[in-house]
N, C-alpha and C. Protein backbone atom coordinates (compact mmCIF):
# COMPACT_ATOMS: atom_id res chain seq x y z
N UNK A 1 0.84 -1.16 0.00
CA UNK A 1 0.00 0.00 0.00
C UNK A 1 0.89 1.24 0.00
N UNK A 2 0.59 2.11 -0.80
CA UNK A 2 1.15 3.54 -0.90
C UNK A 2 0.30 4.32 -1.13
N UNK A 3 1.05 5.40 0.03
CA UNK A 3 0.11 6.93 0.10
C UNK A 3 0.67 8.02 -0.39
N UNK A 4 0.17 8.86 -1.55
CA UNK A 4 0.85 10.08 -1.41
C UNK A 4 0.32 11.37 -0.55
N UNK A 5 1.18 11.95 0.10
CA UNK A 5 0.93 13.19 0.31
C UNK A 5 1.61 14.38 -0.04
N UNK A 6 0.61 15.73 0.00
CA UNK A 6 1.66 16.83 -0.40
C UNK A 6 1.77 17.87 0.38
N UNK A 7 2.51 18.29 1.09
CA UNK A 7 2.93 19.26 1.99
C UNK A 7 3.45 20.68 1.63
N UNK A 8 2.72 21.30 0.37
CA UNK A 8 3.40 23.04 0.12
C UNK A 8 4.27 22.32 -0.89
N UNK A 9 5.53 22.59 -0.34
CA UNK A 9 6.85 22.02 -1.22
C UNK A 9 6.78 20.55 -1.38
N UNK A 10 6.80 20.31 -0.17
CA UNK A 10 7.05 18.56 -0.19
C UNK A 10 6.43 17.78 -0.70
N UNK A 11 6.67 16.72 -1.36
CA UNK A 11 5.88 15.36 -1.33
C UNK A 11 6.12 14.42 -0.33
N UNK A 12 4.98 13.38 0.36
CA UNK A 12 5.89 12.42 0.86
C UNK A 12 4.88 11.34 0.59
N UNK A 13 6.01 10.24 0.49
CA UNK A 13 5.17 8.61 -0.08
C UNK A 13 5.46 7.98 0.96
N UNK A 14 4.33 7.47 1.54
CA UNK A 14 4.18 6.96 2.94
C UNK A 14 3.99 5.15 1.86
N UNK A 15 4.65 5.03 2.76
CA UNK A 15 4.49 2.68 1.82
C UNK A 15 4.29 1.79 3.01
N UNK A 16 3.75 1.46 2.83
CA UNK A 16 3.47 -0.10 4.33
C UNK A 16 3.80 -0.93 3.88
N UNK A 17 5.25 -1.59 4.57
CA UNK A 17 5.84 -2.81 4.41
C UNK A 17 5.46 -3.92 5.06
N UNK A 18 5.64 -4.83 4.07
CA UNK A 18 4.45 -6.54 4.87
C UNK A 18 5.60 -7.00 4.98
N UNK A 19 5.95 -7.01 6.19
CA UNK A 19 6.76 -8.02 6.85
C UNK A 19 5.99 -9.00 7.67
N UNK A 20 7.27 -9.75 8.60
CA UNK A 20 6.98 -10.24 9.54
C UNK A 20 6.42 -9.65 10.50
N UNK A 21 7.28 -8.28 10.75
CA UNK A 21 7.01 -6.97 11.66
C UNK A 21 6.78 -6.02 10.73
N UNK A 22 5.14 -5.62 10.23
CA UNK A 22 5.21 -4.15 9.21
C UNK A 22 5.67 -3.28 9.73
N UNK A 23 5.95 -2.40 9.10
CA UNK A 23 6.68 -0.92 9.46
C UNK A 23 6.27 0.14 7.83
N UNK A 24 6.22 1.01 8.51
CA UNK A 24 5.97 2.15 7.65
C UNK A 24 7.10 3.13 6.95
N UNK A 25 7.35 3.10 5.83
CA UNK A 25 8.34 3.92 5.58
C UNK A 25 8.08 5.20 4.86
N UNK A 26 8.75 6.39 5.28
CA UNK A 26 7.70 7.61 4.97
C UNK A 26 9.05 8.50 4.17
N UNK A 27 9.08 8.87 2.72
CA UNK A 27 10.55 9.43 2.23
C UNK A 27 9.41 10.90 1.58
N UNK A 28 10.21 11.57 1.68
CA UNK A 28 10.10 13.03 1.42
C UNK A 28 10.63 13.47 0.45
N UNK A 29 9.66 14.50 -1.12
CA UNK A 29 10.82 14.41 -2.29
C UNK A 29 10.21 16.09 -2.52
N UNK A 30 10.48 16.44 -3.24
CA UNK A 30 10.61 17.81 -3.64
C UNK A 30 9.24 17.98 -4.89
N UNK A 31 8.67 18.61 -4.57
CA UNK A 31 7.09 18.50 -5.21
C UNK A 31 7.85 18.88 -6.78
N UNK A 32 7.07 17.87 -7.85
CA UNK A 32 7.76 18.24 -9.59
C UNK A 32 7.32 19.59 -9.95
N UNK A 33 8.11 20.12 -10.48
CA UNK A 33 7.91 21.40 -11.55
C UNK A 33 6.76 21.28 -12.48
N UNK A 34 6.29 22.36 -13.15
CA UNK A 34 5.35 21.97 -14.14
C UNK A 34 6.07 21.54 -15.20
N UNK A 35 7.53 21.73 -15.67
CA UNK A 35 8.22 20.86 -16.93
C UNK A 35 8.71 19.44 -17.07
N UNK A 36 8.79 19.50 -15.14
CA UNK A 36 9.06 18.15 -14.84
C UNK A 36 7.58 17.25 -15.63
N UNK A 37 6.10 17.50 -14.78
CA UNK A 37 5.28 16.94 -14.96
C UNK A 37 4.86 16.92 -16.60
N UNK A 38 5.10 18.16 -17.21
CA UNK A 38 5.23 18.04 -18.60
C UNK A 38 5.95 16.69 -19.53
N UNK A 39 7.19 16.68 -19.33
CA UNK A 39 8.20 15.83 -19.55
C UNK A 39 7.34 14.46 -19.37
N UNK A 40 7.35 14.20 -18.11
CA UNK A 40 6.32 12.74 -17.64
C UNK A 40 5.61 12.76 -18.74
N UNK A 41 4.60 13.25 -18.63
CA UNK A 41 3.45 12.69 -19.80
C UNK A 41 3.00 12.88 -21.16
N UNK A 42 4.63 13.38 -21.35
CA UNK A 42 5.00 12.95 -22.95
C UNK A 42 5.57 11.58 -22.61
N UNK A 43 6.24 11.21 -21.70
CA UNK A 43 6.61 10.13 -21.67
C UNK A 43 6.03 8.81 -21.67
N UNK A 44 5.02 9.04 -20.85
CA UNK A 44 3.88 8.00 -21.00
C UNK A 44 2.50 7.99 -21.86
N UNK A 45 2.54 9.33 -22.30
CA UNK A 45 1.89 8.97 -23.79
C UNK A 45 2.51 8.47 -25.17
N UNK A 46 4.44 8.57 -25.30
CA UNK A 46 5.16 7.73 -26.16
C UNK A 46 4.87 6.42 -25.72
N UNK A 47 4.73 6.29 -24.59
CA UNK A 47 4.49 4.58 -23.97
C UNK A 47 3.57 3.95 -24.80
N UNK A 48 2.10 4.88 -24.57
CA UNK A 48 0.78 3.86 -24.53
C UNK A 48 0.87 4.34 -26.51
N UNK A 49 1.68 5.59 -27.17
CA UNK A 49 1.20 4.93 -28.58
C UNK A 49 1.96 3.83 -29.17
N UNK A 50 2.77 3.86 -28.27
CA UNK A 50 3.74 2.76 -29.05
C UNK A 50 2.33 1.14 -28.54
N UNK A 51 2.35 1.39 -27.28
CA UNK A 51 1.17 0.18 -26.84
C UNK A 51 0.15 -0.03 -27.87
N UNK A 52 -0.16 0.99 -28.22
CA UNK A 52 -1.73 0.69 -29.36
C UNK A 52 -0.87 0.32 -30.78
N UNK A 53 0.70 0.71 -31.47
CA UNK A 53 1.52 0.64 -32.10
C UNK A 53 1.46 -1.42 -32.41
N UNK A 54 1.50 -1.80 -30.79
CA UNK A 54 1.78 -3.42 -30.97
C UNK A 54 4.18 -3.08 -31.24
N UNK A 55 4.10 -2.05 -30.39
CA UNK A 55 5.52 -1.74 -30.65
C UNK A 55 6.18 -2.06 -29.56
N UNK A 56 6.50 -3.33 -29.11
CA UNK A 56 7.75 -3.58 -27.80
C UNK A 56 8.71 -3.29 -27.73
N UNK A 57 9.46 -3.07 -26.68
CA UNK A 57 10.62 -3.19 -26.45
C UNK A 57 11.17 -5.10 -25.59
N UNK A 58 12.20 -5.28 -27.04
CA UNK A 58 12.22 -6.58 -26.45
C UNK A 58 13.05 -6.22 -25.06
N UNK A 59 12.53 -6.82 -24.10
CA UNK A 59 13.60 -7.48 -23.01
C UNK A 59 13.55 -8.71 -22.07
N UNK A 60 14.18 -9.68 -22.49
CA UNK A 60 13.44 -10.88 -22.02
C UNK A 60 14.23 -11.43 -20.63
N UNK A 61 13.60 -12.31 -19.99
CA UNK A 61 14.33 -11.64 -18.38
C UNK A 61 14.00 -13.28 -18.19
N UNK A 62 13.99 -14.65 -16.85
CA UNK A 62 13.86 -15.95 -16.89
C UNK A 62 12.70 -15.86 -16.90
N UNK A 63 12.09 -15.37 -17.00
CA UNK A 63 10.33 -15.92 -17.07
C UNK A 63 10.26 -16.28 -18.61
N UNK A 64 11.01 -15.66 -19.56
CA UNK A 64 11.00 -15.95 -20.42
C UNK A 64 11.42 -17.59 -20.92
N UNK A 65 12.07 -17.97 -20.07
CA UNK A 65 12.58 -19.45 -20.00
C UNK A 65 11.54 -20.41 -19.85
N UNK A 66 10.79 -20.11 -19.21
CA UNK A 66 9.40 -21.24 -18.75
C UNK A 66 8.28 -20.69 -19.86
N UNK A 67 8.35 -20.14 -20.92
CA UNK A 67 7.62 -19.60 -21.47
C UNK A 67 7.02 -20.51 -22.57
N UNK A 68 6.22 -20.81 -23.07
CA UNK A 68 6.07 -22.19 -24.14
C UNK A 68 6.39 -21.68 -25.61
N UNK A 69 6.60 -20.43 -25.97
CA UNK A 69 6.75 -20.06 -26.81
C UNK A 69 8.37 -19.73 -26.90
N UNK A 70 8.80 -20.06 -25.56
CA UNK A 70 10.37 -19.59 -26.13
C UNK A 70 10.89 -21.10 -26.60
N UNK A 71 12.43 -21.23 -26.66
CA UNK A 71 13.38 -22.45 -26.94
C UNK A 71 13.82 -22.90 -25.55
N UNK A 72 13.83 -22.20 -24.92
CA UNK A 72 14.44 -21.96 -23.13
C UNK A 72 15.75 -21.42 -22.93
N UNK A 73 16.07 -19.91 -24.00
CA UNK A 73 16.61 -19.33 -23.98
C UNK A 73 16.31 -18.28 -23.52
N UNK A 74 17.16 -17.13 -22.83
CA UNK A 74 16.65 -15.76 -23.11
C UNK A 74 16.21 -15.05 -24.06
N UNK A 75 16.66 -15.02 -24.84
CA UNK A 75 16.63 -14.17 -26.50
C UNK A 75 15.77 -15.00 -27.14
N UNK A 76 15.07 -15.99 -26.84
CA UNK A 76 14.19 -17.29 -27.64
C UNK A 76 12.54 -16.72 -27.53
N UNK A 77 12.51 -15.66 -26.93
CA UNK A 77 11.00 -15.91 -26.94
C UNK A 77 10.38 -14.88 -28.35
């Protein structure tokens, strides 16, 4: 679970860790610029046209190994 909050300047992302013993970890970042947030969502709108594109980026990682379509290589799928 993650929370954001925003404090003026600050951001902070509060995360609840599932442990054995949860604990809360709370980090503090510097609220984005509007070019920052600009930037972002050109970025993730290159994402999703490439998504509707059918345009991947290969990167194949061991899951790719158990995969029925690979050879049981990395680079195989």
């Amino acid at each position: 679970m993650i929370r954001i909050v925003s404090h003026g300047e600050l951001t902070a992302v509060r995360s609840l860790i599932k442990t054995k013993k949860p604990k809360i970890e709370y980090r503090e970042h510097p609220t984005r610029s509007e070019s920052q947030l600009r930037r972002f969502c050109q970025i993730v709108r290159a994402y999703l046209d490439d998504l509707d594109r059918r345009r991947f980026v290969h990167r194949p990682g061991f899951g790719c190994t158990m995969c029925e379509s690979s050879d049981g290589t990395y680079d195989g799928c």
